[in-house]
C-alpha atoms as a PDB file:
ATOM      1  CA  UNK A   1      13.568  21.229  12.318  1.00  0.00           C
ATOM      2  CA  UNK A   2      11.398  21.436   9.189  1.00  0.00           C
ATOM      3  CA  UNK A   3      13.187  22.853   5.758  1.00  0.00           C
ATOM      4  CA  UNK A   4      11.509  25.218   3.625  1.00  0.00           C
ATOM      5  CA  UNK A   5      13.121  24.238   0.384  1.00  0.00           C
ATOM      6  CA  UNK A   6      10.092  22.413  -1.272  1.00  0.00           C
ATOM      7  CA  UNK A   7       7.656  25.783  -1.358  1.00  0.00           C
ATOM      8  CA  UNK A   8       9.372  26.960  -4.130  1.00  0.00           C
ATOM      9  CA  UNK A   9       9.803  25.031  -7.587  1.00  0.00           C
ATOM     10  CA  UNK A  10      11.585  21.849  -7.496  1.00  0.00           C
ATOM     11  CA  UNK A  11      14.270  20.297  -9.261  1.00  0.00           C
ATOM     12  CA  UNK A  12      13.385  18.943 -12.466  1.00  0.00           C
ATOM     13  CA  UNK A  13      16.252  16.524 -12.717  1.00  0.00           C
ATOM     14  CA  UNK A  14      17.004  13.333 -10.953  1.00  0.00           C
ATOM     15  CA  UNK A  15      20.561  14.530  -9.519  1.00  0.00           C
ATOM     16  CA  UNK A  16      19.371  17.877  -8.746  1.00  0.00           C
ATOM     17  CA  UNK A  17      16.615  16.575  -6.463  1.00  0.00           C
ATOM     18  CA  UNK A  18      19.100  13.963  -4.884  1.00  0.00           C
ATOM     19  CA  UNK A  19      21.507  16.727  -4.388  1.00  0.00           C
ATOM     20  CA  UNK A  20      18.386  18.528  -2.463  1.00  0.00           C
ATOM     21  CA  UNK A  21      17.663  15.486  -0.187  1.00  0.00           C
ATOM     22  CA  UNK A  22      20.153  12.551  -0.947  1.00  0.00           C
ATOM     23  CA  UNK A  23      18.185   9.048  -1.416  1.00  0.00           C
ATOM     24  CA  UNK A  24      19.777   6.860   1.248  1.00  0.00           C
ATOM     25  CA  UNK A  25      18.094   4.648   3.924  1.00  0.00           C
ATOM     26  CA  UNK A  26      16.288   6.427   6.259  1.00  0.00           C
ATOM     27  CA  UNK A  27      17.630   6.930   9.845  1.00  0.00           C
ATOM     28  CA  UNK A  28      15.676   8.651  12.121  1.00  0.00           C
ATOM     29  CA  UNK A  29      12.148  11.159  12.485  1.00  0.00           C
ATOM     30  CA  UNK A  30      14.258  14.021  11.047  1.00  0.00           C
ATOM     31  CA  UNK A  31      15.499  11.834   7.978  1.00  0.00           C
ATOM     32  CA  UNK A  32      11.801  10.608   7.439  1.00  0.00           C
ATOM     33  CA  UNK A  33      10.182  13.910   8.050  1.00  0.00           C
ATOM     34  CA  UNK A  34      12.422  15.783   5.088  1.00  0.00           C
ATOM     35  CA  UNK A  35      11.883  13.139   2.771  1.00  0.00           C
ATOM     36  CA  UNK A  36       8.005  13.038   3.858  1.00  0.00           C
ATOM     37  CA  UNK A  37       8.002  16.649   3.215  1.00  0.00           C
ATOM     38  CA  UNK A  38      10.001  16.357  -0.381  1.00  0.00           C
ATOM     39  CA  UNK A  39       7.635  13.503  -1.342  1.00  0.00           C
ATOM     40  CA  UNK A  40       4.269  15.396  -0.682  1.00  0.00           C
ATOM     41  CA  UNK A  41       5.660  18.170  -3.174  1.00  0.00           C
ATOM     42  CA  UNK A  42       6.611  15.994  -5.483  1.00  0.00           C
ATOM     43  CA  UNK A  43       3.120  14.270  -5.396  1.00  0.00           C
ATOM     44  CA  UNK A  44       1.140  16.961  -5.845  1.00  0.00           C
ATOM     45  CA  UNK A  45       2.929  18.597  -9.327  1.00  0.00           C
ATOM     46  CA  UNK A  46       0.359  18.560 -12.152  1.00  0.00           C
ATOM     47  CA  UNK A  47       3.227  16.982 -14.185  1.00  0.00           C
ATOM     48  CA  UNK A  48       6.451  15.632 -13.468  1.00  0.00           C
ATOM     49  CA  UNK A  49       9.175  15.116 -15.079  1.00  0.00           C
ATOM     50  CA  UNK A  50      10.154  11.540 -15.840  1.00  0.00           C
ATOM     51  CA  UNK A  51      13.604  12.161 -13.353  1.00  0.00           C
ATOM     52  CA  UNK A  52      11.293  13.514 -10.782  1.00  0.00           C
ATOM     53  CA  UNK A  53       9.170  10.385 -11.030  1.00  0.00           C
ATOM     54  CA  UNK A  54      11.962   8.089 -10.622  1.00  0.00           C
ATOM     55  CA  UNK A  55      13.041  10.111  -8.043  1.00  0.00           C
ATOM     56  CA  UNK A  56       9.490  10.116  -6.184  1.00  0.00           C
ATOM     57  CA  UNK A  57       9.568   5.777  -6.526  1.00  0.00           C
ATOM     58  CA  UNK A  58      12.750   5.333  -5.162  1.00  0.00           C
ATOM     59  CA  UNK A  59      11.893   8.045  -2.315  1.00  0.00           C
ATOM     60  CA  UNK A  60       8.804   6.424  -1.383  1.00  0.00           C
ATOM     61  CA  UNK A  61      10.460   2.865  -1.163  1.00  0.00           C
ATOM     62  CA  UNK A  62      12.896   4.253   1.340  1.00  0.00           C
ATOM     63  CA  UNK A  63      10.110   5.923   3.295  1.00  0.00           C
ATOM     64  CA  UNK A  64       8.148   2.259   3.086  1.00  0.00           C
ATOM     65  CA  UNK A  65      11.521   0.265   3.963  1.00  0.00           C
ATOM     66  CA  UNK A  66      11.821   2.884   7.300  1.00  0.00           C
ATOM     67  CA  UNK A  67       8.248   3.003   8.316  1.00  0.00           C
ATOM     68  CA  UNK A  68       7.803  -0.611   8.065  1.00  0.00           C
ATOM     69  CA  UNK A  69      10.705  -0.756  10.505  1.00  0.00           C
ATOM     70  CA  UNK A  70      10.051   1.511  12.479  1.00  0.00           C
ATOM     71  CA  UNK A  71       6.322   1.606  12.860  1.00  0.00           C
ATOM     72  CA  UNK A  72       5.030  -1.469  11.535  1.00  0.00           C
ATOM     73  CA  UNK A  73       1.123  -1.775  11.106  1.00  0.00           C
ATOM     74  CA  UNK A  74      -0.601  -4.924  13.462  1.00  0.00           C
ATOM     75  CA  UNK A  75      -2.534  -6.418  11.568  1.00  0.00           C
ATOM     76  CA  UNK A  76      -3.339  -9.304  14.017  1.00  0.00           C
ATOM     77  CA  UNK A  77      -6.548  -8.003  14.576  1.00  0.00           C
ATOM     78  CA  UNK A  78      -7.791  -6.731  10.792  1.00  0.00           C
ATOM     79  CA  UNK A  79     -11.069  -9.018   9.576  1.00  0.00           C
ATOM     80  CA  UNK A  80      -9.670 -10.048   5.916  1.00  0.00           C
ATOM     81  CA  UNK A  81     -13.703 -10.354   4.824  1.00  0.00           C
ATOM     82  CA  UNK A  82     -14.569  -7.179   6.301  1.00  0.00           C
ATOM     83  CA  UNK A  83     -11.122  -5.970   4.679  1.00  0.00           C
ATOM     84  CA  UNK A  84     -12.993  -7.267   1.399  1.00  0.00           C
ATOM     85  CA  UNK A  85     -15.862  -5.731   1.945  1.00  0.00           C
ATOM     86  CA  UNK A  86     -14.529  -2.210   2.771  1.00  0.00           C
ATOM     87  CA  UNK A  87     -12.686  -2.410   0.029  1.00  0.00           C
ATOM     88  CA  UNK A  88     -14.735  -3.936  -2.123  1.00  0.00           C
ATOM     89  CA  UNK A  89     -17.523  -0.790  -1.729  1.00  0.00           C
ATOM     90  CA  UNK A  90     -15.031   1.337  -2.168  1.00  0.00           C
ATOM     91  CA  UNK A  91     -14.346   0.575  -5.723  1.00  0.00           C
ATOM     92  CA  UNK A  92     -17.920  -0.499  -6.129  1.00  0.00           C
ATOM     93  CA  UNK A  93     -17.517  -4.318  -6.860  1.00  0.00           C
ATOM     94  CA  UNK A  94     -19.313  -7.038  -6.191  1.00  0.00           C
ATOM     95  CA  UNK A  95     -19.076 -10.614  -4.915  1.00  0.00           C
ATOM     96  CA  UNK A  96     -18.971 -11.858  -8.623  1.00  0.00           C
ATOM     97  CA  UNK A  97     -16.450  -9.586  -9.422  1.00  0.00           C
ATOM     98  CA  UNK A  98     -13.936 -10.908  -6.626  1.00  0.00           C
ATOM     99  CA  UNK A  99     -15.115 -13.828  -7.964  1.00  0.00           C
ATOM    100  CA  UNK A 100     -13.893 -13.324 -11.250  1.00  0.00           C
ATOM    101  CA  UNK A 101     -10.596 -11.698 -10.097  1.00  0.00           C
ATOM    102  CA  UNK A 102      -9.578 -14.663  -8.568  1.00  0.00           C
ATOM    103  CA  UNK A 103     -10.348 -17.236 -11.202  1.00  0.00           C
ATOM    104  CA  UNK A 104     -14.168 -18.452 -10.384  1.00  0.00           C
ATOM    105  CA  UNK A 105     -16.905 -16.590  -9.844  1.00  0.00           C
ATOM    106  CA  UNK A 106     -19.195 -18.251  -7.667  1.00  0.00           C
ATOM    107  CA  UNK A 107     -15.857 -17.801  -4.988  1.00  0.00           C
ATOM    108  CA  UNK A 108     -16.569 -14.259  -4.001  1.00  0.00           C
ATOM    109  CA  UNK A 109     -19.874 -14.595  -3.274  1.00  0.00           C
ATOM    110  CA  UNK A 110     -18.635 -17.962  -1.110  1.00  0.00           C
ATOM    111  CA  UNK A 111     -15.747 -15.740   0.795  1.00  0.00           C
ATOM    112  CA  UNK A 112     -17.768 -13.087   1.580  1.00  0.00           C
ATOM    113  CA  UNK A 113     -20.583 -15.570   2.849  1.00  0.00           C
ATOM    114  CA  UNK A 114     -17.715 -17.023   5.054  1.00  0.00           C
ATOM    115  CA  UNK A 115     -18.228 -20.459   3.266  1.00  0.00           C
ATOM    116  CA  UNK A 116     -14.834 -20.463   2.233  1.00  0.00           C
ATOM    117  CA  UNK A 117     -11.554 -18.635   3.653  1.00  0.00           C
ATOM    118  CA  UNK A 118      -9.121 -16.614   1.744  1.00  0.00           C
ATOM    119  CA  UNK A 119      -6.624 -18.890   0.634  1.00  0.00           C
ATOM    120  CA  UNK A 120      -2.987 -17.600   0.235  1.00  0.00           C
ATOM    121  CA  UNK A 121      -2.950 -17.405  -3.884  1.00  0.00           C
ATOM    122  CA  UNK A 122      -6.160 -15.968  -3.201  1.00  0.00           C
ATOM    123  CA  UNK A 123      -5.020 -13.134  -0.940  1.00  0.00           C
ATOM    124  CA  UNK A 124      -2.014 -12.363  -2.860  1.00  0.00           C
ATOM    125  CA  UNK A 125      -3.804 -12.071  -6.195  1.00  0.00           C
ATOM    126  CA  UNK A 126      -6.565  -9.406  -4.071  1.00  0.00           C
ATOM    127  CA  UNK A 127      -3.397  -7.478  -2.524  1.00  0.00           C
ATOM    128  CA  UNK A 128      -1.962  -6.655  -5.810  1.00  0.00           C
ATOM    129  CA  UNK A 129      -5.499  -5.649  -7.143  1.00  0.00           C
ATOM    130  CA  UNK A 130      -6.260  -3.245  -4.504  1.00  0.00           C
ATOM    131  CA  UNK A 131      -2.525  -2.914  -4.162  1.00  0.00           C
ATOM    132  CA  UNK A 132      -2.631  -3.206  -0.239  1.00  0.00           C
ATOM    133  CA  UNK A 133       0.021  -6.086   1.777  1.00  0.00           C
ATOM    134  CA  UNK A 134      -1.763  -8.992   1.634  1.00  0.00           C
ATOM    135  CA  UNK A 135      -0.950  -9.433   5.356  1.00  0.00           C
ATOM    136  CA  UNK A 136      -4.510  -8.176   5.419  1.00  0.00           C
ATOM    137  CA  UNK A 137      -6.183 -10.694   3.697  1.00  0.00           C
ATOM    138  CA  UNK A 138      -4.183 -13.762   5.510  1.00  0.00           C
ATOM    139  CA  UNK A 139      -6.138 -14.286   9.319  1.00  0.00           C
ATOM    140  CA  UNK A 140      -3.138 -15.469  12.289  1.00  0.00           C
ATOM    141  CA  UNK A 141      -4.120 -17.996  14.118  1.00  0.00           C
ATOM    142  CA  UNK A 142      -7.117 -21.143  13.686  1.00  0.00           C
ATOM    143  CA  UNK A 143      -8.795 -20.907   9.841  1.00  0.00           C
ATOM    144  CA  UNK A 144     -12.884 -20.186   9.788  1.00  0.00           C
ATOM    145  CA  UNK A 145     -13.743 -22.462   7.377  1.00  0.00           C
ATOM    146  CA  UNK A 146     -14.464 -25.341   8.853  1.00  0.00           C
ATOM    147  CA  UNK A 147     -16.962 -22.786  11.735  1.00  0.00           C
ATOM    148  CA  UNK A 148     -19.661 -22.700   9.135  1.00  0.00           C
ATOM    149  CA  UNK A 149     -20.852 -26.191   7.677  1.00  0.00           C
END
């Protein structure tokens, strides 16, 4: 059953929202699917209020906790280069600037080449740059490197 209480104008404070949709962990589809529906109006307001901000963070970290439970993304089979790559062209950088993200330049151009592998300090220091789980830049299983000398 979906509520209709976000098409009008939202709370602007932080105890008026919760007292709209209480933050609390997330239980089931129903529970998700309000605050899903809370969170998209929130995230579309021109400007928000720094209550409904805090509001919107701590929201979305429940929704993450409960998705990541309850629908967890494999990532067993994700390339971490072609992860690179994709999103790599979509902010329009290049092998030299992974390179320089990660401390030397001449590395990108080396990972993407499949030279060398993503190390862990590596992938950690790309995940918080694109700000994706570095789960995607770590490969399960045998390492690469040593396929290509």
């Amino acid at each position: 059953m979906r509520s209709t209480h976000c098409s009008g104008n939202l709370p602007e404070t932080f105890n008026e929202l919760n007292m709209l949709h209480s933050l609390r962990p997330i239980q089931d589809k129903v529970d998700f699917e309000s605050a899903q529906e809370i969170a998209d109006s929130l995230a579309v307001l021109d400007r928000r209020t720094g209550d409904q901000e805090d509001y919107l963070d701590t929201l979305a970290t429940l929704m993450e906790k409960y998705e990541n439970e309850h629908s967890p993304i494999d990532t067993s089979r994700i390339d971490p280069v072609g992860t690179l790559r994709f999103l790599m062209a979509r902010h329009s950088l290049t092998g030299s600037d992974i390179g320089r993200l990660l401390g030397s330049r001449p590395l990108g151009g080396a990972i993407l080449r499949g030279e060398r592998g993503i190390s862990k300090a590596a992938a950690v220091k790309l995940a918080d740059h694109f700000g994706v789980d570095v789960g995607v830049f770590i490969k399960a299983g045998k390492s690469r490197s040593s396929s290509r000398r």
